[in-house]
N, C-alpha and C. Protein backbone atom coordinates (compact mmCIF):
# COMPACT_ATOMS: atom_id res chain seq x y z
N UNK A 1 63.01 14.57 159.84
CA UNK A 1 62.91 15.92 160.35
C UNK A 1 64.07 16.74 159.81
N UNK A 2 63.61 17.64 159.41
CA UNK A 2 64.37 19.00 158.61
C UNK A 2 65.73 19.79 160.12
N UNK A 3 67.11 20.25 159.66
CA UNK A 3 67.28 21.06 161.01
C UNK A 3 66.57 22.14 161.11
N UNK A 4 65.33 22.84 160.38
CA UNK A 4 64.82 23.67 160.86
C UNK A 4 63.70 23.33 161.92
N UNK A 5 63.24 22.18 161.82
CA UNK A 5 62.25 21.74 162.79
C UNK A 5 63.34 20.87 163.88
N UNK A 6 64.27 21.26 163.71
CA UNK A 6 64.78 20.38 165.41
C UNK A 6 64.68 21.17 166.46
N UNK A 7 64.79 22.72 165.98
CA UNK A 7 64.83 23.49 167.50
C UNK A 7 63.05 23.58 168.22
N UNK A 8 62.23 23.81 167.01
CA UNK A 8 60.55 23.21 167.91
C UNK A 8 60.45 21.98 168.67
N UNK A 9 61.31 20.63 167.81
CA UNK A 9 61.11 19.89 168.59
C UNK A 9 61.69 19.62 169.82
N UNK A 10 62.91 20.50 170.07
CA UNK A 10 63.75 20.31 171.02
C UNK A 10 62.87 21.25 172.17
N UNK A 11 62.16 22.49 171.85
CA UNK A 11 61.01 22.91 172.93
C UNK A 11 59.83 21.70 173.09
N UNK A 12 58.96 21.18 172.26
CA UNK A 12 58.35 20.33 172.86
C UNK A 12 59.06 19.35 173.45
N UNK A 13 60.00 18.97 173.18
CA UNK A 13 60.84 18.18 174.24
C UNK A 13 60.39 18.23 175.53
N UNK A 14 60.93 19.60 176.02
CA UNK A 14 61.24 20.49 177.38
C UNK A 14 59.72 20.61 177.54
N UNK A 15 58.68 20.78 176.78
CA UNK A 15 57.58 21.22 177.59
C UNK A 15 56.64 20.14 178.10
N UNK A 16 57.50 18.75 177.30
CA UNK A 16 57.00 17.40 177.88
C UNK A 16 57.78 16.75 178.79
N UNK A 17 58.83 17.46 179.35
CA UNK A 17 59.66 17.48 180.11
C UNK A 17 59.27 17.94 181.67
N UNK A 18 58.67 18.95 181.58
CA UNK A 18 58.27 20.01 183.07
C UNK A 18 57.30 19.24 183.65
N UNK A 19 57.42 19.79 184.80
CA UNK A 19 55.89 19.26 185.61
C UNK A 19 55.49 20.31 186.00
N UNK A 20 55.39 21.61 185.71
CA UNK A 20 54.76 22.45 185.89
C UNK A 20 54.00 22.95 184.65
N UNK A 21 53.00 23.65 184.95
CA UNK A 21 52.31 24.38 183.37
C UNK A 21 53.16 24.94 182.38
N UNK A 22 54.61 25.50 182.63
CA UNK A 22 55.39 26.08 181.38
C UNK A 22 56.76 26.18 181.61
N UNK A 23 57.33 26.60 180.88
CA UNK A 23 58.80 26.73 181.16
C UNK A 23 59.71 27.85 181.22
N UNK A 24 58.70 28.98 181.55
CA UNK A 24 59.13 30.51 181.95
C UNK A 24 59.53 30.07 183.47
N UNK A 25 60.80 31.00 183.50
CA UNK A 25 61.22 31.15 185.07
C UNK A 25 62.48 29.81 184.83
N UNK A 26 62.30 28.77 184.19
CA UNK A 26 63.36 27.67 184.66
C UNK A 26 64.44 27.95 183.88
N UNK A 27 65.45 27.29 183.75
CA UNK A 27 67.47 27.69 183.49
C UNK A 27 67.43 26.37 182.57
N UNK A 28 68.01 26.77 181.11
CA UNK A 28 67.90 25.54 179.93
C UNK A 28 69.42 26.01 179.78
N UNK A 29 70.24 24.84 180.45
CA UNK A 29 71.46 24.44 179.82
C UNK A 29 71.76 23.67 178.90
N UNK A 30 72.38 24.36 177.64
CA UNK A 30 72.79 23.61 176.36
C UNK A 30 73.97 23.30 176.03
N UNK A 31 74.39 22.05 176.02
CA UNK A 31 75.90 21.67 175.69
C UNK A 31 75.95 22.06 174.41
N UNK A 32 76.80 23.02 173.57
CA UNK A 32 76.80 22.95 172.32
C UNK A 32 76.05 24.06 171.99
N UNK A 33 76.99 25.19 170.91
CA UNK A 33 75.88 26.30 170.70
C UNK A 33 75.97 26.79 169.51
N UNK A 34 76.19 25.56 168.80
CA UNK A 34 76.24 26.30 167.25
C UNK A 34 74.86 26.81 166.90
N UNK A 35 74.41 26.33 165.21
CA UNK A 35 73.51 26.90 164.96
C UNK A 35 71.92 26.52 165.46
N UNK A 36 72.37 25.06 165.87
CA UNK A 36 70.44 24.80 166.76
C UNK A 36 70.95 24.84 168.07
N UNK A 37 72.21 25.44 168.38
CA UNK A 37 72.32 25.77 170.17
C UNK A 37 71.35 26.66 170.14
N UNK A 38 71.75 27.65 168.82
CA UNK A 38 71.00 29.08 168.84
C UNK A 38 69.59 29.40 168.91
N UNK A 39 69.36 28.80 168.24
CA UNK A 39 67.73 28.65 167.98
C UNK A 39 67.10 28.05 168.65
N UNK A 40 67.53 26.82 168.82
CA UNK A 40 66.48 26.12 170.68
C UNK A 40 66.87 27.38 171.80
N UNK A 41 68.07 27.68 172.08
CA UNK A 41 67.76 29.43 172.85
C UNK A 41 66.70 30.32 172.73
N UNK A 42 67.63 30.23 171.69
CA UNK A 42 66.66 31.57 171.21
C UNK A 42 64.79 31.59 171.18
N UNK A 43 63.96 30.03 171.02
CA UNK A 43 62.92 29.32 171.34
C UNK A 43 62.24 29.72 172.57
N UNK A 44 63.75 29.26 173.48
CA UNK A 44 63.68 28.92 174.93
C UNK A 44 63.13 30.16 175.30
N UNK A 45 64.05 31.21 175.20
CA UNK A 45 63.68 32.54 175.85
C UNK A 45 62.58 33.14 175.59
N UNK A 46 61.75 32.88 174.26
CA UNK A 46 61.10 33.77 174.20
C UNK A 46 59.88 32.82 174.65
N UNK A 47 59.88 31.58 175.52
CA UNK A 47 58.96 30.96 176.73
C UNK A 47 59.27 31.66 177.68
N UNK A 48 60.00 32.33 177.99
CA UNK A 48 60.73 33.52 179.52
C UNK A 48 61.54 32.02 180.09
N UNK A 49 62.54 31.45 179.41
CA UNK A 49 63.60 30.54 179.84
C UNK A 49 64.93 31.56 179.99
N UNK A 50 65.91 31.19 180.71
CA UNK A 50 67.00 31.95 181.42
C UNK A 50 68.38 30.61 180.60
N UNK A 51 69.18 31.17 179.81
CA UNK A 51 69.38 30.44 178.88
C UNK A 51 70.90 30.84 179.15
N UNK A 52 71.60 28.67 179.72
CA UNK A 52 72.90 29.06 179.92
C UNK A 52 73.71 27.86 178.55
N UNK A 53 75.14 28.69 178.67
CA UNK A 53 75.34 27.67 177.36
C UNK A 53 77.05 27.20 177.85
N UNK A 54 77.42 25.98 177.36
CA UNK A 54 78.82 26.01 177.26
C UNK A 54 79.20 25.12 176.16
N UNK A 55 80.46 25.84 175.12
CA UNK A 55 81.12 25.88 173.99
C UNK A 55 82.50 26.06 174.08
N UNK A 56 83.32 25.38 173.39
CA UNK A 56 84.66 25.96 172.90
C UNK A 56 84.74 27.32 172.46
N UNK A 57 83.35 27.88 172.04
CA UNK A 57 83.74 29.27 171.44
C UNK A 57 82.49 30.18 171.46
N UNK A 58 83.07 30.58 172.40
CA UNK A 58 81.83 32.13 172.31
C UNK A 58 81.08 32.31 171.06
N UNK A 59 79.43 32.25 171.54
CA UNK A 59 79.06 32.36 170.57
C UNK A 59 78.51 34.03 170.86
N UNK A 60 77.23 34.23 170.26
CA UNK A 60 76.61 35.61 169.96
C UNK A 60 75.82 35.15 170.93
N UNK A 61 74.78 35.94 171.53
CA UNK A 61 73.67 35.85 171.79
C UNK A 61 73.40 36.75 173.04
N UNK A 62 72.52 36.74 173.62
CA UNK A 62 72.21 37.49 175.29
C UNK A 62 72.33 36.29 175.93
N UNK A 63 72.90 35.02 175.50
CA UNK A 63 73.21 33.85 176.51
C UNK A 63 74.17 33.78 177.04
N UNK A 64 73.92 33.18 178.52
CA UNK A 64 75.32 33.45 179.02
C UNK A 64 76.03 31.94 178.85
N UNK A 65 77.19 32.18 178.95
CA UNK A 65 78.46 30.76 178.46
C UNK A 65 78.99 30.51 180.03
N UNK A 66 79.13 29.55 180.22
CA UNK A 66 79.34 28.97 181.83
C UNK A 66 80.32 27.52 181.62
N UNK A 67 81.18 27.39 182.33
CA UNK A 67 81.41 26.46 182.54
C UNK A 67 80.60 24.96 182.88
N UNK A 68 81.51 23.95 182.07
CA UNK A 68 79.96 22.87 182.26
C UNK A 68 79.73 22.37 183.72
N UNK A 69 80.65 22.25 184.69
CA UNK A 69 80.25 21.92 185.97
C UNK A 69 78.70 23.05 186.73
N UNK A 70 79.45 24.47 186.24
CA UNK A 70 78.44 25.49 186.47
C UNK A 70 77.15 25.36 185.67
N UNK A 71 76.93 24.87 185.10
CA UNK A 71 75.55 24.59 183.85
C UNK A 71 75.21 23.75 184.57
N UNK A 72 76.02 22.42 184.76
CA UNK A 72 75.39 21.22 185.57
C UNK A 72 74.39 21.64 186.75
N UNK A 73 75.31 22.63 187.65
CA UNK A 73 74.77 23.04 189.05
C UNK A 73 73.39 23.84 189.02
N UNK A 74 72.96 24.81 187.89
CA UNK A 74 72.30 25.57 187.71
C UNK A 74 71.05 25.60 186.70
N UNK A 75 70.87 24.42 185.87
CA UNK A 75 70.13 24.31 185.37
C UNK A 75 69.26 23.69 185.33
N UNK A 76 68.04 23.97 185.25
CA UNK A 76 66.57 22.89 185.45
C UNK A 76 66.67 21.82 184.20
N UNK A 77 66.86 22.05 183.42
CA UNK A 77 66.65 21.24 182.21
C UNK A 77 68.55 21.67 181.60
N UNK A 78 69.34 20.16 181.15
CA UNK A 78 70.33 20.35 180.14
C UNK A 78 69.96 19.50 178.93
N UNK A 79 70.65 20.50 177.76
CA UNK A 79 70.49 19.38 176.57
C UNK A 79 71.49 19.45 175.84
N UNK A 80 72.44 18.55 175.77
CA UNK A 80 73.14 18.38 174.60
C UNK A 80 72.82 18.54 173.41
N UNK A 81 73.57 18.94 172.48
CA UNK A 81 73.11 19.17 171.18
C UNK A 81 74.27 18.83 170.18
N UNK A 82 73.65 18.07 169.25
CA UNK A 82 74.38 17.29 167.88
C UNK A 82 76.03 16.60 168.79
N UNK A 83 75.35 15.93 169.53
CA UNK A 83 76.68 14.60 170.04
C UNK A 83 77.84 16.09 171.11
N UNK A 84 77.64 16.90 171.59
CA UNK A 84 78.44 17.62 172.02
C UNK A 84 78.82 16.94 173.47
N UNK A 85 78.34 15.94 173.98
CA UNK A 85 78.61 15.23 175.19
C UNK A 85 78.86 14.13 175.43
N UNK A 86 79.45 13.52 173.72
CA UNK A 86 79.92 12.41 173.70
C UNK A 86 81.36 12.02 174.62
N UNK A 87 82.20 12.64 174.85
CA UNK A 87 82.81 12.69 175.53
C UNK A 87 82.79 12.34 176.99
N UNK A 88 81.63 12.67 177.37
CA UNK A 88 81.06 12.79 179.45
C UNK A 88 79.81 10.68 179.13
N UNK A 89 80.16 10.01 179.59
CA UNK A 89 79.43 8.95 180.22
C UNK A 89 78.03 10.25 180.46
N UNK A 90 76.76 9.57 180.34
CA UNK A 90 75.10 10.05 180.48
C UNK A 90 75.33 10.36 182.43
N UNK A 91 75.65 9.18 182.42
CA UNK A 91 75.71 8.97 184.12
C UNK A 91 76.50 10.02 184.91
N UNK A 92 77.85 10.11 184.01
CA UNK A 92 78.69 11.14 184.57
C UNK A 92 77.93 12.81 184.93
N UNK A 93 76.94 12.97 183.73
CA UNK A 93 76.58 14.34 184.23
C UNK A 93 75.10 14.29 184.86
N UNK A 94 74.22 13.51 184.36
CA UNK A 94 73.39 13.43 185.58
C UNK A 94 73.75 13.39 187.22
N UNK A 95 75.10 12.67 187.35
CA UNK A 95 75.17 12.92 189.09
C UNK A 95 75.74 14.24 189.30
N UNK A 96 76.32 15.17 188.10
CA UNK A 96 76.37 16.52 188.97
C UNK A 96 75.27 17.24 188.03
N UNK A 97 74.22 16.93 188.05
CA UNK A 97 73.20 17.77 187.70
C UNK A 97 72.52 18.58 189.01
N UNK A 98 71.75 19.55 189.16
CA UNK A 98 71.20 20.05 190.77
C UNK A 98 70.37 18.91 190.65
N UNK A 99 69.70 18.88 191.88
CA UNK A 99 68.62 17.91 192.28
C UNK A 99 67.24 18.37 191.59
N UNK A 100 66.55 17.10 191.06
CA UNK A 100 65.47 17.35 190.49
C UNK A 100 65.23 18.14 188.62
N UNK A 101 66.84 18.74 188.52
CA UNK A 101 67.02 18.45 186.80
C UNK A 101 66.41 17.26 186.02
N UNK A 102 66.40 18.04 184.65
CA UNK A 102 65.99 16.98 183.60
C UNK A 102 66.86 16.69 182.55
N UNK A 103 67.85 15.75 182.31
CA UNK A 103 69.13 16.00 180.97
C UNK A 103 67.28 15.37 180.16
N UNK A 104 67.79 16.30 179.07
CA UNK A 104 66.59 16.01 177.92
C UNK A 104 67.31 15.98 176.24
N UNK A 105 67.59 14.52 175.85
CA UNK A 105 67.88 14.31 175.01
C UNK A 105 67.68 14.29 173.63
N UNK A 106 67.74 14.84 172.36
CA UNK A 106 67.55 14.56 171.44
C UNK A 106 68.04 13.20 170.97
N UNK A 107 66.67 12.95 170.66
CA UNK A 107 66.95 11.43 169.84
C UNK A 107 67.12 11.13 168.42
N UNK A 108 68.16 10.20 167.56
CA UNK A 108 68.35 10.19 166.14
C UNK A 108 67.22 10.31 165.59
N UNK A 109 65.75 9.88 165.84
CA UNK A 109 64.60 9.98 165.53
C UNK A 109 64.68 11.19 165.56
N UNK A 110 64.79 12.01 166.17
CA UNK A 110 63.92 13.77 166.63
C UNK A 110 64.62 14.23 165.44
N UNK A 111 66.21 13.86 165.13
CA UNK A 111 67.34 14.55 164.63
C UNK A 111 66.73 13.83 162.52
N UNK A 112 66.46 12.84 161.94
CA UNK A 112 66.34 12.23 161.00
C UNK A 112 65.34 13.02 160.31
């Protein structure tokens, strides 16, 4: 897979992710917002997703940047992007995820 096809696959991810019919209305927190932070956003929103991000560095966008405890608390779906959560144990942020979140991972497969 090309990085131009990681940010589609990172929406079908999420839309095999939901248990509802779509993913307008829900909060997609992205660890990491370089250039496929941007574009899986940028994806996201234009499903009517509410698109939070946290980075070392402000990026561009109409997304808002949050602290990661605050992303944790607030988002229906988080996804790391290109190893940005190598740092945090899987376990560590699933238990402060809200209840009923989805951490939705890209896999070296999705990424190859």
């Amino acid at each position: 897979m090309t990085a131009a096809q990681l940010p589609d696959a990172a929406i079908d991810l999420l839309l095999d992710a939901t248990r509802s019919p779509g993913l307008a209305g829900k909060v997609l927190g992205l660890i990491g917002y370089g250039t496929e932070g941007r574009e899986i956003a940028r994806r996201a929103a234009r499903r009517g997703m509410k698109v939070l991000y946290t980075d070392t560095v402000p990026g561009r966008g109409p997304h808002q940047r949050v602290q990661l405890g605050e992303l944790l608390a607030r988002s229906d779906f988080v996804m790391p992007i290109n190893g940005s959560a190598r740092s945090f144990a899987r376990a560590d942020l699933v238990a402060l995820m809200k209840p009923g979140a989805r951490l939705v991972e890209l896999s070296a497969s999705d990424k190859s």
